[in-house]
C-alpha atoms as a PDB file:
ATOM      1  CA  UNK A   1     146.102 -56.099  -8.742  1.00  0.00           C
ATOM      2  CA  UNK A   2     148.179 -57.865  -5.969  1.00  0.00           C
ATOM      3  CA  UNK A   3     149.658 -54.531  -4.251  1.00  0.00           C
ATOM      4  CA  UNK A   4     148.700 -51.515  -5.463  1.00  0.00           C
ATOM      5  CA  UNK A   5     151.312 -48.499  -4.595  1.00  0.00           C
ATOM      6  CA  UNK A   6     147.739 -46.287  -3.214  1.00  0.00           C
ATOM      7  CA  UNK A   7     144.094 -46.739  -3.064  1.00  0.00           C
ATOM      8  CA  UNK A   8     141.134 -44.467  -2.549  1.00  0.00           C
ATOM      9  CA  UNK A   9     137.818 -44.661  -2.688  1.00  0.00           C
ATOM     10  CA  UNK A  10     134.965 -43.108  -3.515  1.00  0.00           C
ATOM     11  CA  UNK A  11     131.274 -42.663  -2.798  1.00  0.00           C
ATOM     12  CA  UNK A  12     129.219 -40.992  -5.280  1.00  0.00           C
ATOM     13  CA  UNK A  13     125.738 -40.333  -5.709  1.00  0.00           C
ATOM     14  CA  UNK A  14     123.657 -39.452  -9.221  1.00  0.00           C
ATOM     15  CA  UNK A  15     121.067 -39.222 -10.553  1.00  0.00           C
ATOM     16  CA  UNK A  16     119.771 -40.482 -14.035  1.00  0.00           C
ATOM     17  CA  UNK A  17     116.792 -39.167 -16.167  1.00  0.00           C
ATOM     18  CA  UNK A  18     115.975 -40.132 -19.962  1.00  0.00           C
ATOM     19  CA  UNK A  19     113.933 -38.430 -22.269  1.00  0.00           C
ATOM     20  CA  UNK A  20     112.391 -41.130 -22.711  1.00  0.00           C
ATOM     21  CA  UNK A  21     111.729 -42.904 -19.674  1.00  0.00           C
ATOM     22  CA  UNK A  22     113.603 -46.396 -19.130  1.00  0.00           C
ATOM     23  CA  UNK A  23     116.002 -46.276 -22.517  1.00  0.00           C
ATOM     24  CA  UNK A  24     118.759 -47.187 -20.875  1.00  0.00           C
ATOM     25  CA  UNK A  25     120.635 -49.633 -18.753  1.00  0.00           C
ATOM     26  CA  UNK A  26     119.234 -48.052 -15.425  1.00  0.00           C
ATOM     27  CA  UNK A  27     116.044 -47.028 -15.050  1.00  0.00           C
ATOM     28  CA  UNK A  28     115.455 -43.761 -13.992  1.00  0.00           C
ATOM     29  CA  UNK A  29     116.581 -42.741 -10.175  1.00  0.00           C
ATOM     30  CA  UNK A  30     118.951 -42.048  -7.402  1.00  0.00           C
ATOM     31  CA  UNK A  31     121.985 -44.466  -7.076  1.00  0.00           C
ATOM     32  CA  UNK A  32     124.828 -44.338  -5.015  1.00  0.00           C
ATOM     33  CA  UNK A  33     127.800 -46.462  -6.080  1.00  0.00           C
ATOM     34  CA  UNK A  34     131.596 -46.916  -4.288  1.00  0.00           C
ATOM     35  CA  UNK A  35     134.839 -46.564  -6.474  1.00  0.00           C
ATOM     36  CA  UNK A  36     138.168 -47.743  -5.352  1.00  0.00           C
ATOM     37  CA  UNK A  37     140.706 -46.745  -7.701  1.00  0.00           C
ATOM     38  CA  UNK A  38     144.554 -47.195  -7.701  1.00  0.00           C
ATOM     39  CA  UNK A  39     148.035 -46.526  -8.823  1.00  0.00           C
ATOM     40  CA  UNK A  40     150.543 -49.509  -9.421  1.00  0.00           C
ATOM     41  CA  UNK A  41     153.570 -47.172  -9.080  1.00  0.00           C
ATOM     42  CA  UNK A  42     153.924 -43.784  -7.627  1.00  0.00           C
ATOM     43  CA  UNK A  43     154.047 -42.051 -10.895  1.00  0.00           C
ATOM     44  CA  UNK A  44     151.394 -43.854 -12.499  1.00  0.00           C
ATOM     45  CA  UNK A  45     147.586 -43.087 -13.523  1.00  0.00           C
ATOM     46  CA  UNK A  46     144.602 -43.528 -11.229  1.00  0.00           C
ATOM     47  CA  UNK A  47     143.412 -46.621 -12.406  1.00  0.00           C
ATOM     48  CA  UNK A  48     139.665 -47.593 -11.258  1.00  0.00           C
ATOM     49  CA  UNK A  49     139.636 -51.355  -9.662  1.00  0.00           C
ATOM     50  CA  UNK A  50     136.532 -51.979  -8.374  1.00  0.00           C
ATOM     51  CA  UNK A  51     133.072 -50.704  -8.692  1.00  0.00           C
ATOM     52  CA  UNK A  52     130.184 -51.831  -6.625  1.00  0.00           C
ATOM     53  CA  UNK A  53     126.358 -50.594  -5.714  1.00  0.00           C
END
């Protein structure tokens, strides 16, 4: 996206825990990950852009 009409971002922290222990693309733990998300126009959607650890 060349220039978005507004950007946030941001930081969240989870947690993940399986049943079964490791079944799943993450192993189980804390993460904390960034989100910037924007809107092309000003009565567009959120839209996320860019995700990153």
């Amino acid at each position: 996206m060349k220039n978005p009409f507004d950007v946030k971002v941001f930081k969240v922290q989870y947690e993940v825990k399986y049943i079964d222990n490791n079944k799943g693309p993450e192993p189980d733990g804390k993460y904390e990950c960034v989100f910037y998300v924007v809107k092309e126009q000003k009565d567009s959607y959120w839209l996320i852009d860019t995700l990153g650890y």
